[in-house]
N, C-alpha and C. Protein backbone atom coordinates (compact mmCIF):
# COMPACT_ATOMS: atom_id res chain seq x y z
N UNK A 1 107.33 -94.95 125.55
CA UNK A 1 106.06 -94.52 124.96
C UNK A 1 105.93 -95.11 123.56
N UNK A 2 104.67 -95.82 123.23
CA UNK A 2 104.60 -96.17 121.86
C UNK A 2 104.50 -95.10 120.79
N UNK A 3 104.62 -95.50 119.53
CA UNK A 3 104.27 -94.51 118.39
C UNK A 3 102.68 -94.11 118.17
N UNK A 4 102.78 -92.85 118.02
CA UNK A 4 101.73 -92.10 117.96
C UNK A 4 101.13 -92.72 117.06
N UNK A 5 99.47 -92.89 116.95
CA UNK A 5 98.81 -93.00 115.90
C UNK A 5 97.88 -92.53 115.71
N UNK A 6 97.67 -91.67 114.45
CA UNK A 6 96.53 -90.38 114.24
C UNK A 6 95.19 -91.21 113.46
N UNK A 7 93.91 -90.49 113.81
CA UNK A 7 93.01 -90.88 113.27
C UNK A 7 92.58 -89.81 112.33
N UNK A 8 91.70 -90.41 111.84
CA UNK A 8 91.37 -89.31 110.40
C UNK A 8 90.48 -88.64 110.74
N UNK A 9 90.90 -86.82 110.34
CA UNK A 9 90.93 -86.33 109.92
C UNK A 9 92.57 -85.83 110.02
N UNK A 10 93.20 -86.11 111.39
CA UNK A 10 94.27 -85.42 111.84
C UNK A 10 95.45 -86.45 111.23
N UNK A 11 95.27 -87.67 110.69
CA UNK A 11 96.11 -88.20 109.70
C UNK A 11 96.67 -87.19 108.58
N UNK A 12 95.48 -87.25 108.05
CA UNK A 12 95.57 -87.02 106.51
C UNK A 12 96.10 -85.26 106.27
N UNK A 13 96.00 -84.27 107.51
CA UNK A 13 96.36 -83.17 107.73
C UNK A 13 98.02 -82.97 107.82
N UNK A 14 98.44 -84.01 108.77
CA UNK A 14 99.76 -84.30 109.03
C UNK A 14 100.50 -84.98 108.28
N UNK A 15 100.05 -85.43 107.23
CA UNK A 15 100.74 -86.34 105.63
C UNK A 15 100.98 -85.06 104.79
N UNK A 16 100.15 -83.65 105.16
CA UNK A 16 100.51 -82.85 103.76
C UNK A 16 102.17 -82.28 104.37
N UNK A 17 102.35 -81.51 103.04
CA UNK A 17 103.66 -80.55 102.58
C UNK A 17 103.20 -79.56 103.80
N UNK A 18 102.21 -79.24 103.55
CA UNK A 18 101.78 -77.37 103.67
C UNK A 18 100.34 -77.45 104.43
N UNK A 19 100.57 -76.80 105.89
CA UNK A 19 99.67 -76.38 106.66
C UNK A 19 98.66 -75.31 106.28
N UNK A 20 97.57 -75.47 105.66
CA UNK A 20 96.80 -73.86 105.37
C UNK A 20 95.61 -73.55 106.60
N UNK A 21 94.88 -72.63 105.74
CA UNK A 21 93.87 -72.32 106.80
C UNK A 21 92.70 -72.68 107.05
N UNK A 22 92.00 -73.68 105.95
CA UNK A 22 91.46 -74.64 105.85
C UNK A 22 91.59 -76.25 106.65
N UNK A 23 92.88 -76.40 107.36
CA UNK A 23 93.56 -76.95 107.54
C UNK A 23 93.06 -76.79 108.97
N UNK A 24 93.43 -75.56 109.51
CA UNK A 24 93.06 -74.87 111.16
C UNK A 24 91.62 -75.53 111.17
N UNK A 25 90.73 -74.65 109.96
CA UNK A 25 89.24 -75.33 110.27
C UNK A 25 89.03 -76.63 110.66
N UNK A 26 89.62 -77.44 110.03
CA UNK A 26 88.84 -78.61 110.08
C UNK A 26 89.36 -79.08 111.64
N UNK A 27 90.36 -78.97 111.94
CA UNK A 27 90.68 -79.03 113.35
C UNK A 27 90.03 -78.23 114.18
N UNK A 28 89.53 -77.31 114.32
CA UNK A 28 88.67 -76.71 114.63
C UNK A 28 87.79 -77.65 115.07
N UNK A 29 86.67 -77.59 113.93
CA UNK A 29 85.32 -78.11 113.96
C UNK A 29 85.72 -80.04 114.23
N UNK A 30 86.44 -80.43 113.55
CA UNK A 30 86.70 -82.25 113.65
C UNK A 30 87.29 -82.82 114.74
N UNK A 31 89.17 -82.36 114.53
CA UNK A 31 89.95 -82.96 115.53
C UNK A 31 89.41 -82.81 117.14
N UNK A 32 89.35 -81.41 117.47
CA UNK A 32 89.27 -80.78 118.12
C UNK A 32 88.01 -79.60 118.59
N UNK A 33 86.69 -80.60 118.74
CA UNK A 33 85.62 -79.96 118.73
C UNK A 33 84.96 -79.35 120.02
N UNK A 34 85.59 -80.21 120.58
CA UNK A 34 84.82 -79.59 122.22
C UNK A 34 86.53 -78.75 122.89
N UNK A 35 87.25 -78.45 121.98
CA UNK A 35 88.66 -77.86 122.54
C UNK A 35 89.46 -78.98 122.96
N UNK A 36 90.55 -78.92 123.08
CA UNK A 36 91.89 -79.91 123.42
C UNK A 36 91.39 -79.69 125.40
N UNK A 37 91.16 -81.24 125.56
CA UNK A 37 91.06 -81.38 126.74
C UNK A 37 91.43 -82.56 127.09
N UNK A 38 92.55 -82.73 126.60
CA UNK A 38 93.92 -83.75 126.96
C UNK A 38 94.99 -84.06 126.63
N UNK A 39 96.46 -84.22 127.19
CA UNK A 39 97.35 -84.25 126.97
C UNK A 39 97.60 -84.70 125.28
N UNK A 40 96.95 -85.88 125.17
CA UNK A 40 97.35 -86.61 123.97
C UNK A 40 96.70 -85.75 122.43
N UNK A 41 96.01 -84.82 123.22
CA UNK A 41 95.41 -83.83 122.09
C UNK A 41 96.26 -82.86 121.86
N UNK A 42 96.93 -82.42 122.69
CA UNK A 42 98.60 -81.80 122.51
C UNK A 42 99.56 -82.31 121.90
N UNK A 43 99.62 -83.42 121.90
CA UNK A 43 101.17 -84.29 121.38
C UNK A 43 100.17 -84.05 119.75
N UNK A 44 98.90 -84.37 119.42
CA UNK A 44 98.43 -84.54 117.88
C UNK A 44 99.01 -83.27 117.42
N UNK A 45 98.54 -82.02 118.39
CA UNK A 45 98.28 -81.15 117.51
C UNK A 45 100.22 -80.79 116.98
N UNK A 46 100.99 -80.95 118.19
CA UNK A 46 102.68 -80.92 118.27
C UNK A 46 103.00 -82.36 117.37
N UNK A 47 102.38 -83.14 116.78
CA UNK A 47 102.79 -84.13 116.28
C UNK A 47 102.37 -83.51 114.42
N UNK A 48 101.68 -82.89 114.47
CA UNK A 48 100.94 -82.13 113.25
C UNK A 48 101.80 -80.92 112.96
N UNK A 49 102.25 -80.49 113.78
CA UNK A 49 103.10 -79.20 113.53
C UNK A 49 104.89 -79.70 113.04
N UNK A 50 105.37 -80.58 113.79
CA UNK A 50 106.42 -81.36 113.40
C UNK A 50 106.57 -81.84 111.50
N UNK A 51 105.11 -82.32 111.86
CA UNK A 51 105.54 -83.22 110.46
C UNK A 51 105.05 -82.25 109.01
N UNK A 52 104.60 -80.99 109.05
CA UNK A 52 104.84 -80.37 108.15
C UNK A 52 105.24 -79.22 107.89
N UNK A 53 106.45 -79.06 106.78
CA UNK A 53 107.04 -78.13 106.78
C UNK A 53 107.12 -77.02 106.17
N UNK A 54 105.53 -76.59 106.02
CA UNK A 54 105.27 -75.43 105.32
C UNK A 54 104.30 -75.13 106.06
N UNK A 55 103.69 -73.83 106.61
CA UNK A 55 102.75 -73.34 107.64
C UNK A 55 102.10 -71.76 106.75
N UNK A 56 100.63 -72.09 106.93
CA UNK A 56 100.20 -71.09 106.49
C UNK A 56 99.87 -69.83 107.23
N UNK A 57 100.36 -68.90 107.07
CA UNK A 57 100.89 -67.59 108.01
C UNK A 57 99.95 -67.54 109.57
N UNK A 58 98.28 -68.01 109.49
CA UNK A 58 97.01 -68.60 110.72
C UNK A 58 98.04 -69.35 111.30
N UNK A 59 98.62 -70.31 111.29
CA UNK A 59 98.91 -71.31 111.78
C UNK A 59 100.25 -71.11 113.15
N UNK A 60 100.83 -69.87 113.09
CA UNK A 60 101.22 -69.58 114.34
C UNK A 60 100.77 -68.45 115.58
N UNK A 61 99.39 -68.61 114.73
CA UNK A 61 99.12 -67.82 116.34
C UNK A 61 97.82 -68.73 116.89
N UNK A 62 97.23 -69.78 115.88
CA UNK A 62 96.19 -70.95 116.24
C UNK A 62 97.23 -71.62 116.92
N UNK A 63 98.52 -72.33 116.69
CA UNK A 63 99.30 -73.24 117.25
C UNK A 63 99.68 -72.85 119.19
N UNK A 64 100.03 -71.74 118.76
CA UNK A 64 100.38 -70.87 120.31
C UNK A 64 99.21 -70.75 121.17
N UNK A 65 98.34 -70.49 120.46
CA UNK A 65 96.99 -69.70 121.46
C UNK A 65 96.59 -71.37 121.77
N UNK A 66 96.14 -72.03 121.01
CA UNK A 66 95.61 -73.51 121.22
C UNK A 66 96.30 -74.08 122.38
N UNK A 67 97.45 -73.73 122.33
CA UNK A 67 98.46 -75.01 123.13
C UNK A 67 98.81 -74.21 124.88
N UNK A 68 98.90 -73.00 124.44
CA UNK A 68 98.83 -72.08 125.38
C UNK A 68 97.62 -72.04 126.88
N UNK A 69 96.64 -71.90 125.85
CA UNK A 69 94.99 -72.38 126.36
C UNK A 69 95.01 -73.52 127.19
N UNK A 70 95.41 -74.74 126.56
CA UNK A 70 95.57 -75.93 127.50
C UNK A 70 95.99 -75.87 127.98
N UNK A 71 97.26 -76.06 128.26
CA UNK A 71 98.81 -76.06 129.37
C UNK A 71 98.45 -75.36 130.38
N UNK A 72 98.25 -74.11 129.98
CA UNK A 72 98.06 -72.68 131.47
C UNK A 72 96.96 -72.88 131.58
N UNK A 73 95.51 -72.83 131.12
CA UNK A 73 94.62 -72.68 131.55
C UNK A 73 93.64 -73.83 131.90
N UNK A 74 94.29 -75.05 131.54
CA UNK A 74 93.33 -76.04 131.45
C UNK A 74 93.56 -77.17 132.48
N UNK A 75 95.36 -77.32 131.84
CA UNK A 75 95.79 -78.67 132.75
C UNK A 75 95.38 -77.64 134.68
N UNK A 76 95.54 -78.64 135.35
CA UNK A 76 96.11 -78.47 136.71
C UNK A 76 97.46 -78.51 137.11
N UNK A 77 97.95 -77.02 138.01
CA UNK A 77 96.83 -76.51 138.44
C UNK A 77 96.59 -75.32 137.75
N UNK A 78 95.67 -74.82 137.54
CA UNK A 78 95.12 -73.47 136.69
C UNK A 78 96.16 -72.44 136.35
N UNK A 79 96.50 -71.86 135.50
CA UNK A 79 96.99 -70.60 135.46
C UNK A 79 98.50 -70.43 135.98
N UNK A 80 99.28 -71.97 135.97
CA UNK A 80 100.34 -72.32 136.48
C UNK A 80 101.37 -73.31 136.13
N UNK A 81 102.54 -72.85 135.93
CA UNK A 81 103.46 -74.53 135.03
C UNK A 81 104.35 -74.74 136.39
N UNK A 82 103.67 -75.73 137.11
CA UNK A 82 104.23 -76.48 138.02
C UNK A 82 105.40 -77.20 137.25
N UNK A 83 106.18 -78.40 138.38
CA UNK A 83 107.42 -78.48 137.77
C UNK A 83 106.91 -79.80 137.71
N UNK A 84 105.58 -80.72 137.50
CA UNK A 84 105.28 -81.77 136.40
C UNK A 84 105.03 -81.26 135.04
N UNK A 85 104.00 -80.19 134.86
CA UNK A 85 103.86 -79.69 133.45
C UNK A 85 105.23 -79.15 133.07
N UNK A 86 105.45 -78.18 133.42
CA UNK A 86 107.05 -77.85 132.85
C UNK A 86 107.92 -78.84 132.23
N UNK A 87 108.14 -79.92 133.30
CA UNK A 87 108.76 -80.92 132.81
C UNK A 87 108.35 -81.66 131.14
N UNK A 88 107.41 -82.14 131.47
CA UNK A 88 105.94 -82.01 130.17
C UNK A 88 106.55 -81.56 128.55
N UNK A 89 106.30 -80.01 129.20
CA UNK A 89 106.48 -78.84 128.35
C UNK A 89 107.90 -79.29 127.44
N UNK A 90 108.61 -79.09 128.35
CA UNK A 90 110.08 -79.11 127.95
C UNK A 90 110.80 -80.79 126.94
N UNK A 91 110.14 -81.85 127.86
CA UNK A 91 110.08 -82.96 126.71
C UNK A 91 109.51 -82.86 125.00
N UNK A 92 108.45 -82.58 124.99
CA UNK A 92 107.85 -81.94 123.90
C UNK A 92 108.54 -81.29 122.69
N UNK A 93 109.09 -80.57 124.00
CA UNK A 93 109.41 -79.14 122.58
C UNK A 93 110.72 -79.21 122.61
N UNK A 94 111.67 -79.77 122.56
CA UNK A 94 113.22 -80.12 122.60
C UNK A 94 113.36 -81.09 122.44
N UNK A 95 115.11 -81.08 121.99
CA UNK A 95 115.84 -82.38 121.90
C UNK A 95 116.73 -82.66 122.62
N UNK A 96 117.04 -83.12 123.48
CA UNK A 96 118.78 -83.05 124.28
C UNK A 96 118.61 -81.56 124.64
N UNK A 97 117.79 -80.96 125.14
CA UNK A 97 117.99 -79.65 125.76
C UNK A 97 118.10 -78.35 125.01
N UNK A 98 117.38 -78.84 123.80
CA UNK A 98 117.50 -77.49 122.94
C UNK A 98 116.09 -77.59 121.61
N UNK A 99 115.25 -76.35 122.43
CA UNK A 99 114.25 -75.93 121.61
C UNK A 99 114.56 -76.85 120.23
N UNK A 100 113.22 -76.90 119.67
CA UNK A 100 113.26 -77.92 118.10
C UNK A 100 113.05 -76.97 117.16
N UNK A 101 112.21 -76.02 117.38
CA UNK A 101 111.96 -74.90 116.21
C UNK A 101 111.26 -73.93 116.82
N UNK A 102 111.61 -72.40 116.21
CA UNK A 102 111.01 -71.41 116.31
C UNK A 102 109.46 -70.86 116.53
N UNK A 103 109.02 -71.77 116.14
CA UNK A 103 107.85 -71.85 116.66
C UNK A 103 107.43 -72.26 118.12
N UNK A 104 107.92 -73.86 118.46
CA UNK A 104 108.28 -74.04 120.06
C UNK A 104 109.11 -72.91 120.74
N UNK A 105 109.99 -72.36 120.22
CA UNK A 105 110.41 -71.11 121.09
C UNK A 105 109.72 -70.07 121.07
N UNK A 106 108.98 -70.03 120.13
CA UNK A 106 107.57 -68.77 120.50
C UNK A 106 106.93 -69.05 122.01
N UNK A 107 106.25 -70.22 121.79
CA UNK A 107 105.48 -71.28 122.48
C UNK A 107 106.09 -71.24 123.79
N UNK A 108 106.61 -71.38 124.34
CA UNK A 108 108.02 -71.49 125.66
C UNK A 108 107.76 -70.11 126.31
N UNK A 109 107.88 -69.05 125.41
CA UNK A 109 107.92 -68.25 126.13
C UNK A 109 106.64 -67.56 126.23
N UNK A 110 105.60 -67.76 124.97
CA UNK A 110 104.63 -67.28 125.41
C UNK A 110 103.61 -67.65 126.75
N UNK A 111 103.85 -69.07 126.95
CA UNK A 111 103.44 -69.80 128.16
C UNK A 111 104.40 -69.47 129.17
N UNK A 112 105.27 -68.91 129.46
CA UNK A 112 106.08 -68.51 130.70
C UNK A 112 105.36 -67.00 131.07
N UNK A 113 105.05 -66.01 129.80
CA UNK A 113 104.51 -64.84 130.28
C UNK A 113 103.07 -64.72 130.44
N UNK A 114 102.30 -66.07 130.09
CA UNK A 114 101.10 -66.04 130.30
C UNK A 114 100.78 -66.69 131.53
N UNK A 115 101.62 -67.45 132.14
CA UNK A 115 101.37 -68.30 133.63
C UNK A 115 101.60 -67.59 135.00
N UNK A 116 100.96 -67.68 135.67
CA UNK A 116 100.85 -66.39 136.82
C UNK A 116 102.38 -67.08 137.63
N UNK A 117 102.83 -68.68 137.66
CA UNK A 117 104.03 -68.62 138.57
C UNK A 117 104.45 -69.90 137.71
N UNK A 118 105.63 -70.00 137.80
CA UNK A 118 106.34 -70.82 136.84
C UNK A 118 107.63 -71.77 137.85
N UNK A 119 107.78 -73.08 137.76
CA UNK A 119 108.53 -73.27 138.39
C UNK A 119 110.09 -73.39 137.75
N UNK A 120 110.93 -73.57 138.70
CA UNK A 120 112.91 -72.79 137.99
C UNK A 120 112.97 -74.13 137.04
N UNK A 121 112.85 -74.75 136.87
CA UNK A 121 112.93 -76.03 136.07
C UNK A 121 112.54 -75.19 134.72
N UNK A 122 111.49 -74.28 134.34
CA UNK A 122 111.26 -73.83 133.55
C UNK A 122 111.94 -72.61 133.25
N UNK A 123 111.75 -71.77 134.18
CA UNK A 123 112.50 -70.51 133.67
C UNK A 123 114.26 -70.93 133.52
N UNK A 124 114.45 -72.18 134.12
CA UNK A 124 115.97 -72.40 133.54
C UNK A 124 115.99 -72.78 132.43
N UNK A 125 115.46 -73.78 132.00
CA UNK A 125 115.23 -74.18 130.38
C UNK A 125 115.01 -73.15 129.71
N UNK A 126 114.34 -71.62 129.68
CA UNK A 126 114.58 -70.55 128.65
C UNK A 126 115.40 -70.07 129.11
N UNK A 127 116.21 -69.92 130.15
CA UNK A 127 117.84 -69.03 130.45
C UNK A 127 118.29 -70.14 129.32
N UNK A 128 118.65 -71.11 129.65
CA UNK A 128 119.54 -72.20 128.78
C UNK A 128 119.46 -72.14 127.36
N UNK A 129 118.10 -71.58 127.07
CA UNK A 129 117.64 -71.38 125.10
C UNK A 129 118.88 -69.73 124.82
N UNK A 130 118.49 -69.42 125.59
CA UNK A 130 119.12 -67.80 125.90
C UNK A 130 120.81 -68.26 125.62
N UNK A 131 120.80 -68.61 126.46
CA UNK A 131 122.53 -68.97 126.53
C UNK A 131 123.23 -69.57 125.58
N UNK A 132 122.58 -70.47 124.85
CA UNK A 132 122.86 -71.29 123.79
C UNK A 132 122.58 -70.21 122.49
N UNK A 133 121.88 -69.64 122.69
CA UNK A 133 121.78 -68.42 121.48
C UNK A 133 122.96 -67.46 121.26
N UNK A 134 123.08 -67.07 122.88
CA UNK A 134 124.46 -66.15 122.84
C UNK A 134 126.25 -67.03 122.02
N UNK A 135 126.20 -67.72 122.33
CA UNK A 135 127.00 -68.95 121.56
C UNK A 135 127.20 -68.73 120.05
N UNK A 136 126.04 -68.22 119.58
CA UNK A 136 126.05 -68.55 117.92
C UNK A 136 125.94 -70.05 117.55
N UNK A 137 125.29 -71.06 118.21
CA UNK A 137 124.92 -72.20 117.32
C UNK A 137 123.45 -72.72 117.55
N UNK A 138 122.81 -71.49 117.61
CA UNK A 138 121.57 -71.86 117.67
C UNK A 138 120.63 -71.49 116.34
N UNK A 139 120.58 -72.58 115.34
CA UNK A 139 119.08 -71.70 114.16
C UNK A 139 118.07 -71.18 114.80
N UNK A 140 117.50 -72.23 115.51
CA UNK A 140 115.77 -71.59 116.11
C UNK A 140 116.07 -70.19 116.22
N UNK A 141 117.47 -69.57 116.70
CA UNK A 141 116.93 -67.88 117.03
C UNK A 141 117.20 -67.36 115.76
N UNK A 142 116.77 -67.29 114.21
CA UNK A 142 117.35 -66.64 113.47
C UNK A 142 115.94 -65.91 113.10
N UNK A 143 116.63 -64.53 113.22
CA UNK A 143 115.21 -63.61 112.31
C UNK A 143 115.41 -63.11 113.94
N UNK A 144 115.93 -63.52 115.42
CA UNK A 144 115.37 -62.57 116.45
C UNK A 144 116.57 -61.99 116.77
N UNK A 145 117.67 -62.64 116.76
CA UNK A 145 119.50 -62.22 116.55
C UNK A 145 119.92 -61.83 115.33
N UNK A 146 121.16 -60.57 115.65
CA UNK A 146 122.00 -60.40 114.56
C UNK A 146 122.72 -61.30 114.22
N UNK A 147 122.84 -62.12 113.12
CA UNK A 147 123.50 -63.02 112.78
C UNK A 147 123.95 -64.12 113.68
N UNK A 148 124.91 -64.76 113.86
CA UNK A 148 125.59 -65.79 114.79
C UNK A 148 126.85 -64.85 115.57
N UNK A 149 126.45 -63.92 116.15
CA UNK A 149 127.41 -62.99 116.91
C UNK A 149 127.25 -63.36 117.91
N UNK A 150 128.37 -63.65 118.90
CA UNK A 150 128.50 -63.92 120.25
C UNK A 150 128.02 -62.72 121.18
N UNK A 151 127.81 -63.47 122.42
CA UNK A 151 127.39 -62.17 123.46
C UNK A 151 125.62 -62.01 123.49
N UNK A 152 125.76 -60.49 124.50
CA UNK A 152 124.55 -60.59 124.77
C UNK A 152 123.86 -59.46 123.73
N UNK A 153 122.83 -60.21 123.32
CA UNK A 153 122.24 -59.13 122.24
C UNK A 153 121.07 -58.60 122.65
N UNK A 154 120.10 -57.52 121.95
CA UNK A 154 118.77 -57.05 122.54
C UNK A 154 117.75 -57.64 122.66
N UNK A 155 117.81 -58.82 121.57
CA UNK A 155 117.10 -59.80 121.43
C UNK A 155 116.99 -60.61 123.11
N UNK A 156 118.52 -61.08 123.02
CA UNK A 156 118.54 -61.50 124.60
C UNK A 156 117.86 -60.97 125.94
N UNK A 157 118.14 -59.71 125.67
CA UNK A 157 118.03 -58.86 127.12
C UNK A 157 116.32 -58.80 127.11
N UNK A 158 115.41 -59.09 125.57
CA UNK A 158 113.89 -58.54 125.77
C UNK A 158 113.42 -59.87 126.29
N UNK A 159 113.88 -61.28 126.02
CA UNK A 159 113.77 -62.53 126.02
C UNK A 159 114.00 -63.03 127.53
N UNK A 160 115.26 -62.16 128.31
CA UNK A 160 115.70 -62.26 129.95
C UNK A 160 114.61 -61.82 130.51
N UNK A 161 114.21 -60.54 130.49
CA UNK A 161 113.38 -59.61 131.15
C UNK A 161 112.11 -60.39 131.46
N UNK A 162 111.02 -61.05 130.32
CA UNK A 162 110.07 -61.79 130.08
C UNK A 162 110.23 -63.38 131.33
N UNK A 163 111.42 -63.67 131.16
CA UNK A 163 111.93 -64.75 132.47
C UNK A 163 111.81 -64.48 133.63
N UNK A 164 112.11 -63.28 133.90
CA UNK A 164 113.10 -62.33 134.89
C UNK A 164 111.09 -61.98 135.74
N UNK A 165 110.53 -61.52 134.58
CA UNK A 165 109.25 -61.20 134.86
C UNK A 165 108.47 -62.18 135.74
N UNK A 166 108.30 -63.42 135.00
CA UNK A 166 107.87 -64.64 135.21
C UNK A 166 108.76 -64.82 136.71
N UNK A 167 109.26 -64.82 137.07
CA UNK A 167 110.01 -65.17 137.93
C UNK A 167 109.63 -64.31 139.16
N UNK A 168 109.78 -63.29 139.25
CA UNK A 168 108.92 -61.83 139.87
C UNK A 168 107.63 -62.12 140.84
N UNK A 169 106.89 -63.55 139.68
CA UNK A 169 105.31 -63.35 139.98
C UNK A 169 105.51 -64.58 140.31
N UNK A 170 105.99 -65.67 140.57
CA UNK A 170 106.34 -66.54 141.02
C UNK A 170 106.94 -66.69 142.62
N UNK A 171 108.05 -65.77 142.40
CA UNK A 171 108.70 -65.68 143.90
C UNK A 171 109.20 -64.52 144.29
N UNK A 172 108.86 -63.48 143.98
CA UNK A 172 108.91 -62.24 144.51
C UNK A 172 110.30 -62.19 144.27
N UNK A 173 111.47 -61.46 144.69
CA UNK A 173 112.55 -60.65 144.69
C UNK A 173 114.02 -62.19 144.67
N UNK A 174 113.53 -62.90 145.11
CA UNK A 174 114.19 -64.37 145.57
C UNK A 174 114.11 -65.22 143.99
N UNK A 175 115.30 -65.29 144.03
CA UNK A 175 116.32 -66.09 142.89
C UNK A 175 116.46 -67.72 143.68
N UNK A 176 116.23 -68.53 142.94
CA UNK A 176 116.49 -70.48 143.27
C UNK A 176 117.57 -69.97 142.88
N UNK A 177 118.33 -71.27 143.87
CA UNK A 177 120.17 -71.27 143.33
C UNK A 177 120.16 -71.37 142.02
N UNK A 178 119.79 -72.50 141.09
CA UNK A 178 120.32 -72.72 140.43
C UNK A 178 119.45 -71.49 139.31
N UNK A 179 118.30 -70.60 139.55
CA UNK A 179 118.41 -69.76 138.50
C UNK A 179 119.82 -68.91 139.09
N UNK A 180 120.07 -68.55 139.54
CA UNK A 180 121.20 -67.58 140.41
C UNK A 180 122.32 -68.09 139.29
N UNK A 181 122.29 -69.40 139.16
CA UNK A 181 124.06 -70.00 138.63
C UNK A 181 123.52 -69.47 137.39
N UNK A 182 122.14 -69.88 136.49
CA UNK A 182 122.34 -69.98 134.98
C UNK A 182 121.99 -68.58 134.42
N UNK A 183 121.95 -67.30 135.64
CA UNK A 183 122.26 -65.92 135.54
C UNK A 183 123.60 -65.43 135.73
N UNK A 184 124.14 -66.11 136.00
CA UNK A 184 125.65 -65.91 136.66
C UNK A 184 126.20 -66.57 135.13
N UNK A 185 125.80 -67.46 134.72
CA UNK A 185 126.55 -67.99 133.47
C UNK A 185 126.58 -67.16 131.83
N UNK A 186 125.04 -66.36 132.22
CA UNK A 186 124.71 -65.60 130.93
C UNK A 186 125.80 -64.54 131.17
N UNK A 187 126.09 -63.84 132.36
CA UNK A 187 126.53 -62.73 132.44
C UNK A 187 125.65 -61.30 133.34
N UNK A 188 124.47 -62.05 133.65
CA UNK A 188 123.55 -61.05 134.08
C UNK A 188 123.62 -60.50 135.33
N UNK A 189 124.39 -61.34 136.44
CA UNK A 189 124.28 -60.81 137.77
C UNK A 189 125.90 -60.07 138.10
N UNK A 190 126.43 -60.58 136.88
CA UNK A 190 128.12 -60.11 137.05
C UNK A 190 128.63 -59.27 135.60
N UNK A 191 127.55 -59.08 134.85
CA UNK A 191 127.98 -58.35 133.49
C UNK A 191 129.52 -59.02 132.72
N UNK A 192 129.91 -60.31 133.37
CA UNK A 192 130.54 -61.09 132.69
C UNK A 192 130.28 -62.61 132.75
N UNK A 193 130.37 -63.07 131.75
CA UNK A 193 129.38 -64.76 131.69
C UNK A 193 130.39 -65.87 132.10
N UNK A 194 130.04 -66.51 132.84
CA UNK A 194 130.17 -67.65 133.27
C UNK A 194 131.49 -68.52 132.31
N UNK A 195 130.86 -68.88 131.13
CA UNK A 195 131.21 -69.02 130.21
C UNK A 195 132.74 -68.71 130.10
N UNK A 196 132.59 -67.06 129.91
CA UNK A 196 134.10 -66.36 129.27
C UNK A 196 134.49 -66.13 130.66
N UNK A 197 134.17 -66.35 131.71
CA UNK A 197 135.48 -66.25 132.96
C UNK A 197 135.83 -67.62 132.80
N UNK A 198 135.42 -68.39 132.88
CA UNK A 198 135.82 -69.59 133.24
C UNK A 198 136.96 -70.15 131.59
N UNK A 199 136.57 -69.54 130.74
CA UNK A 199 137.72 -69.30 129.93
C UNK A 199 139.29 -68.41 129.85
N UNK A 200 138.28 -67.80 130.55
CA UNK A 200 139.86 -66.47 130.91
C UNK A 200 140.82 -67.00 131.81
């Protein structure tokens, strides 16, 4: 894929320090006037959120709801993260398999509990955010975990459930193998993780 190149107004937005709310407007009314109704209007607005690192307090629930809106409700097929969008999804907002920032992990999961069926490609990629959290070397989860403490925390278990949910409305009572393994690895189907048996 070549390098992105922004036109102005959404240049000169993505050159600042600091995202404000003035900032939302003009995307609003300029970038984004008839609503994001294409992929590459996603990568701007995720290419805009990347490159600055100060956000004015609007700016994470315009970022979520905006991106949210498209993905589930817009792309095809409706109201659903098949396992092309998922795939999509998951390029985007990671690096080597691990969420980029707290904000994309808002994002992840708010689009898993807003999509009526989700395919395991996805709900494994948030078991895997999950799992990597329990670890202690994950920043993105800081402010939702006690510190870098191993194991499963409440944070975890409200973050499973929301999967667990998604999953429910997707395929009824029936676990894909491989969610089966990367529940078996957290600790959830055996109340001991994958992980620490295979250490023991």
């Amino acid at each position: 894929m070549g390098e992105l190149h922004l036109s102005y107004p959404a240049c000169a937005i993505a050159g600042k320090m600091r995202l404000t709310a003035d900032d939302i407007g003009i995307l609003r009314e300029h970038v984004f006037a008839q609503g994001m109704t294409s992929s590459q209007d996603a990568v701007i607005l995720l290419a805009i959120n990347g490159s600055c690192s100060e956000k004015c307090p609007e700016w994470h629930h315009y970022f979520i709801e905006t991106l949210t809106e498209f993905i589930v409700h817009t792309c095809h097929p409706k109201g659903a993260m098949d396992e092309r969008n998922a795939d999509w999804l998951i390029g985007m907002i990671s690096t080597r398999g691990v969420v980029n920032s707290r904000i994309e992990l808002d994002l992840l999961f708010h689009i898993i509990g807003m999509s009526t069926r989700i395919s395991d490609s996805l709900s494994i990629f948030a078991l895997e955010q999950i799992r990597i959290a329990m670890t202690g070397d994950s920043d993105v989860w800081a402010g939702l975990r006690t510190g870098r403490q191993h194991g499963l925390q409440k944070a975890d278990v409200l973050m499973i459930a929301r999967v667990m949910s998604a999953i429910a409305r997707s395929r009824g009572t029936h676990l894909t193998a491989r969610e089966r393994r990367m529940l078996d690895r957290i600790g959830i189907l055996t109340g001991v993780s994958g992980d620490h048996a295979a250490a023991a």
